[in-house]
N, C-alpha and C. Protein backbone atom coordinates (compact mmCIF):
# COMPACT_ATOMS: atom_id res chain seq x y z
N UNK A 1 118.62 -48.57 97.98
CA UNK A 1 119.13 -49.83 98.47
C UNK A 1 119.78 -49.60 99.83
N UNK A 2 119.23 -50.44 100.80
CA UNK A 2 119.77 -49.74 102.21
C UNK A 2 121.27 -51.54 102.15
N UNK A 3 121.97 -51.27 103.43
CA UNK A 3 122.72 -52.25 103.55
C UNK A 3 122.52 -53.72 103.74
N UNK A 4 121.30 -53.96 104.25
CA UNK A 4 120.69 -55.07 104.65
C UNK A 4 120.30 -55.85 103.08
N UNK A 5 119.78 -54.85 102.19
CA UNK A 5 119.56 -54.99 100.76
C UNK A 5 120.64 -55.61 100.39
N UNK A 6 121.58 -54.62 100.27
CA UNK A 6 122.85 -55.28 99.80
C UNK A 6 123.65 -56.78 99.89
N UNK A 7 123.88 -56.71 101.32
CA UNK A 7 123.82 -58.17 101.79
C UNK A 7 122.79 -59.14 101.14
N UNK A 8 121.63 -58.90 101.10
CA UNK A 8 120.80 -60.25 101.10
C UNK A 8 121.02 -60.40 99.46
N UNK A 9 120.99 -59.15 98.52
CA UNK A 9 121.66 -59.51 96.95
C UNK A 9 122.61 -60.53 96.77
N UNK A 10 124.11 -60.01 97.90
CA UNK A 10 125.17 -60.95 97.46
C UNK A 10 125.12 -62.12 98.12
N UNK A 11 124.30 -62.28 98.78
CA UNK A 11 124.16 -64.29 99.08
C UNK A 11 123.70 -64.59 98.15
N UNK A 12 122.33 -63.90 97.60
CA UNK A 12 121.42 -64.67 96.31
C UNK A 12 122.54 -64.59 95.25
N UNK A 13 123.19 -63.79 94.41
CA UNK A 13 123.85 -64.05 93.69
C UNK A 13 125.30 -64.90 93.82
N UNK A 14 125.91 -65.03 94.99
CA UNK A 14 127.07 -65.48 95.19
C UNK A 14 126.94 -66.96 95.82
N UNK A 15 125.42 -67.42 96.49
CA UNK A 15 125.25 -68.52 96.60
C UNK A 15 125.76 -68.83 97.83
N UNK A 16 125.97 -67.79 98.89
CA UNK A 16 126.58 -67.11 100.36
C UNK A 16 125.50 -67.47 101.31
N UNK A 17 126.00 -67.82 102.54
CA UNK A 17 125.14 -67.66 103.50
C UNK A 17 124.99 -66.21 104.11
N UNK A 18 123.62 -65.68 104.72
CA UNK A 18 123.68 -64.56 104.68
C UNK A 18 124.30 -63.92 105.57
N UNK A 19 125.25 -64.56 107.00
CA UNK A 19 125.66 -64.05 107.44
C UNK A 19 127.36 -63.60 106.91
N UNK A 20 127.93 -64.66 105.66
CA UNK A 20 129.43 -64.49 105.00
C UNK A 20 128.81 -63.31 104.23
N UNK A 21 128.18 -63.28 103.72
CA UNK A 21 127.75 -62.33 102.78
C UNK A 21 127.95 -60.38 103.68
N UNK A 22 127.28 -60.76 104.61
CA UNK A 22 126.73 -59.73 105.85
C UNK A 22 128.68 -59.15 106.49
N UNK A 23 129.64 -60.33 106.44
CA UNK A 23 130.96 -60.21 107.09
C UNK A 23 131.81 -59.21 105.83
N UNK A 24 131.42 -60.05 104.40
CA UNK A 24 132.23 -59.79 103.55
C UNK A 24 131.92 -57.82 103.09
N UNK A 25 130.80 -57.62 103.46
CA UNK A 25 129.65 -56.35 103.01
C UNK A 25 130.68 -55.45 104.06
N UNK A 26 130.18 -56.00 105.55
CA UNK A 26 131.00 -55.12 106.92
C UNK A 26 132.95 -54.80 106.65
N UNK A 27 133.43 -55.93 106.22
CA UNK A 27 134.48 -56.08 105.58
C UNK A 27 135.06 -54.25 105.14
N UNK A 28 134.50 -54.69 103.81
CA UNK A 28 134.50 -53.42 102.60
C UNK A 28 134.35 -52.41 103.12
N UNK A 29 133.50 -52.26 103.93
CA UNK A 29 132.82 -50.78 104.72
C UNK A 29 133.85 -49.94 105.39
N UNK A 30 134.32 -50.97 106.32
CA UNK A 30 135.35 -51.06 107.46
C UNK A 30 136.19 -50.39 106.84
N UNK A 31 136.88 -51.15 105.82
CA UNK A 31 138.23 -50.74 104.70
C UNK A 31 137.71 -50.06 104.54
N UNK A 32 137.16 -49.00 103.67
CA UNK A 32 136.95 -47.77 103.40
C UNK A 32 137.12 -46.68 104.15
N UNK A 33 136.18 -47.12 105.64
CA UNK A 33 136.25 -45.84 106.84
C UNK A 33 137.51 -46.00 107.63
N UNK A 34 138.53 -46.75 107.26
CA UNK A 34 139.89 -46.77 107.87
C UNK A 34 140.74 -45.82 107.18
N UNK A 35 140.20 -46.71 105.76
CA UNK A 35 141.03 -45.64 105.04
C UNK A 35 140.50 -44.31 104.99
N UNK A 36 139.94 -43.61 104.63
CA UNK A 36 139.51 -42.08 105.07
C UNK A 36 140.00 -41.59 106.34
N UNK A 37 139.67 -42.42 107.72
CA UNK A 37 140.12 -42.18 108.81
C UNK A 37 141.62 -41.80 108.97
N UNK A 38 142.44 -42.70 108.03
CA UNK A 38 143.54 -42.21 107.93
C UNK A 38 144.40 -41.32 107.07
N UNK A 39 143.25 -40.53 106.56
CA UNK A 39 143.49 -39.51 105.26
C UNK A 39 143.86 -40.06 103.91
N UNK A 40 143.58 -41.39 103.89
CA UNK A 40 143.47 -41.90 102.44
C UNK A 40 142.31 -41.29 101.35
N UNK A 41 142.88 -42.49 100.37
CA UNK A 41 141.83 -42.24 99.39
C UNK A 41 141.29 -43.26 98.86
N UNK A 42 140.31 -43.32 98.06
CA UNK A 42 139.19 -44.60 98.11
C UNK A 42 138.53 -44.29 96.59
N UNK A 43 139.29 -45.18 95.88
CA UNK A 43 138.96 -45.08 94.26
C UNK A 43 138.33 -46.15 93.62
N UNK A 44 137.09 -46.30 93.37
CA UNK A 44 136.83 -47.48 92.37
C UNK A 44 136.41 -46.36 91.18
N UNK A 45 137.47 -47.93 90.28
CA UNK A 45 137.22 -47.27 88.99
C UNK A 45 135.74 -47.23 87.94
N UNK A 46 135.43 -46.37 87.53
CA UNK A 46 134.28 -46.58 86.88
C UNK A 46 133.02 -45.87 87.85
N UNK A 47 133.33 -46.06 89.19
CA UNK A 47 132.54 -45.50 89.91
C UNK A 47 132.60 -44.54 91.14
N UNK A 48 133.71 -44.20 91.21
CA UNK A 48 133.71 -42.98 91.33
C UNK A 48 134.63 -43.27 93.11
N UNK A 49 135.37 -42.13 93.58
CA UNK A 49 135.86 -41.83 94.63
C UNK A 49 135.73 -41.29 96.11
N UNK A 50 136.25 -41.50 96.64
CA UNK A 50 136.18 -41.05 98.31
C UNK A 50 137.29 -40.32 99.08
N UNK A 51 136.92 -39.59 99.29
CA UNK A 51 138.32 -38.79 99.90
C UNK A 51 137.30 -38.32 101.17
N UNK A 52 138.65 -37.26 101.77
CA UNK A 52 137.58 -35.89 102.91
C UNK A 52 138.18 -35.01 102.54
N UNK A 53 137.16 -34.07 102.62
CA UNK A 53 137.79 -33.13 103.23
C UNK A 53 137.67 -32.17 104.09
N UNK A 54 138.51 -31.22 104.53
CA UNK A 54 138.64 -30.57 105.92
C UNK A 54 137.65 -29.10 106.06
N UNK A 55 137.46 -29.03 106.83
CA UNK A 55 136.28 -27.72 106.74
C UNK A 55 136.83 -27.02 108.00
N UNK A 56 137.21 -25.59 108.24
CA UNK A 56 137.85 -24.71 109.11
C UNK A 56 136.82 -24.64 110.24
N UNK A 57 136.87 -23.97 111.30
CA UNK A 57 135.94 -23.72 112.36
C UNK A 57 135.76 -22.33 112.33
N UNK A 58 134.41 -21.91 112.52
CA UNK A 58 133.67 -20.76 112.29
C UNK A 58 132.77 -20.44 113.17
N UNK A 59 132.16 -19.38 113.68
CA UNK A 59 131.49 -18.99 114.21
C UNK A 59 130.03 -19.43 113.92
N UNK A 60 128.95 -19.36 114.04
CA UNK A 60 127.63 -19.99 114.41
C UNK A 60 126.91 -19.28 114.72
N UNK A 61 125.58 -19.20 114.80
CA UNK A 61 124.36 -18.92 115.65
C UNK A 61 123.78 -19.73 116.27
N UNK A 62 122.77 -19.63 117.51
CA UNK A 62 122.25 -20.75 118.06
C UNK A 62 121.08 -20.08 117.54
N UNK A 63 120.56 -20.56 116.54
CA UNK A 63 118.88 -20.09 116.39
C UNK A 63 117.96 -19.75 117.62
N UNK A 64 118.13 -20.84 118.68
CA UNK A 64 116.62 -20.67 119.46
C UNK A 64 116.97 -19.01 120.39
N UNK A 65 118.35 -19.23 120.75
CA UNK A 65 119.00 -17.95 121.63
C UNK A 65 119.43 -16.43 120.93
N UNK A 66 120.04 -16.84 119.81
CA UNK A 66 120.53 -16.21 119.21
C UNK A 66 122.07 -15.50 119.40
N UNK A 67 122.66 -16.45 120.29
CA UNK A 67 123.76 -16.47 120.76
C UNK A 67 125.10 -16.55 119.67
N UNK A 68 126.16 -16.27 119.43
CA UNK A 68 126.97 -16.84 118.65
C UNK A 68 127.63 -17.71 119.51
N UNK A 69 128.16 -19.15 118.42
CA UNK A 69 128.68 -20.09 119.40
C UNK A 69 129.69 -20.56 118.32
N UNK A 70 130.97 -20.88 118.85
CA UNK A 70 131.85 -21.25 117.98
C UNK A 70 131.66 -22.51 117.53
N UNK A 71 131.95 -23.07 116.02
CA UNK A 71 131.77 -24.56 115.83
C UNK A 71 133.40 -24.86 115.29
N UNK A 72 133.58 -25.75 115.90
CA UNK A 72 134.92 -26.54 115.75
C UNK A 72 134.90 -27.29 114.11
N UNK A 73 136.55 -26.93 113.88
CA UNK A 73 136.95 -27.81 112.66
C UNK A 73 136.32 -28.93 112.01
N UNK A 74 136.20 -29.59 111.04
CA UNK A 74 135.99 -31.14 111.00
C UNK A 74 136.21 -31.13 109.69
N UNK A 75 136.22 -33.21 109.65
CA UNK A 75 136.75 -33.67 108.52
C UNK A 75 135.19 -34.23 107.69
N UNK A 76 134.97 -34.45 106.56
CA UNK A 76 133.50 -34.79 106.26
C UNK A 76 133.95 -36.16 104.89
N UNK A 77 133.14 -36.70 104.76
CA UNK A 77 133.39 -37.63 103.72
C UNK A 77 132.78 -37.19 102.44
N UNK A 78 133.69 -37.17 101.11
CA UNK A 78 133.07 -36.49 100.22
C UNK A 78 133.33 -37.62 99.08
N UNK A 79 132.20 -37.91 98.40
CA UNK A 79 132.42 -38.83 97.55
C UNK A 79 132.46 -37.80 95.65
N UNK A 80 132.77 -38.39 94.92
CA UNK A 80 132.96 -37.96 93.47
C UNK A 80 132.58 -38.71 92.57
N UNK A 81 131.48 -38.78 91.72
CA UNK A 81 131.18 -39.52 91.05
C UNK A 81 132.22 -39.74 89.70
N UNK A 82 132.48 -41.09 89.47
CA UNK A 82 133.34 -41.64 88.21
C UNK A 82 132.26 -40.97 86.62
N UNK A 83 133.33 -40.65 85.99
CA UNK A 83 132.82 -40.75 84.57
C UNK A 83 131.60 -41.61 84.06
N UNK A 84 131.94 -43.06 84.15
CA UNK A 84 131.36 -44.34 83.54
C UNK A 84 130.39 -44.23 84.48
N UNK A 85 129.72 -44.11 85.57
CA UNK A 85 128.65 -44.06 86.28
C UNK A 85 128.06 -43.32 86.07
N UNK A 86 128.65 -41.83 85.75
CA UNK A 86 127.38 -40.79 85.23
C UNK A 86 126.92 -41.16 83.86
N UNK A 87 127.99 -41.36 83.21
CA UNK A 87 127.20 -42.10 81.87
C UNK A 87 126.01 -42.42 81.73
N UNK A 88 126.61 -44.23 82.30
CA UNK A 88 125.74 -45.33 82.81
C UNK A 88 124.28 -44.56 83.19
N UNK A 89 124.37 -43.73 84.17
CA UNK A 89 122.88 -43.42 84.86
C UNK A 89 122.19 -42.37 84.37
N UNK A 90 123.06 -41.48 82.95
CA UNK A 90 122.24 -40.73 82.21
C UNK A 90 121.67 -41.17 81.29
N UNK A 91 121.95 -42.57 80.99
CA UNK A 91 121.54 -43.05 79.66
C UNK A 91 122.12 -43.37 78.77
């Protein structure tokens, strides 16, 4: 299901035009990558969580050269699947 999917679901079910539908979708998104952005956390229940986390900076190779090249720190988005969803999708 890509995002565009999504949207056009919750007009048909919510009876939305597709662009409120399209605001309310961007909405949610937004909230989420704020919150992460600001080292929050991002819990729905039943389906599982969002956090980051931090990954150190390490040394590298450049394949084509074979150079070592340093790669800088970063933060990554890591999601966790809820209990009730793995359930749900094992059967």
């Amino acid at each position: 299901m890509t995002k565009s999917d999504l949207v056009t679901l919750l007009a048909e079910k919510e009876k939305l035009a597709e662009t409120t539908a399209k605001r309310i979708v961007n909405m949610v998104f937004n909230g989420f990558t704020e919150e992460l952005k600001n080292g929050g956390r991002v819990e729905i229940r039943g389906f599982g969580s969002f956090t980051v986390k931090n990954y150190g900076g390490y040394t590298g190779r450049n394949p084509m050269s074979g150079k070592n090249i340093p790669v800088k720190p970063k933060r990554m988005p890591f999601f966790k699947v809820g209990k009730e969803l793995k359930e749900r999708v094992d059967g």
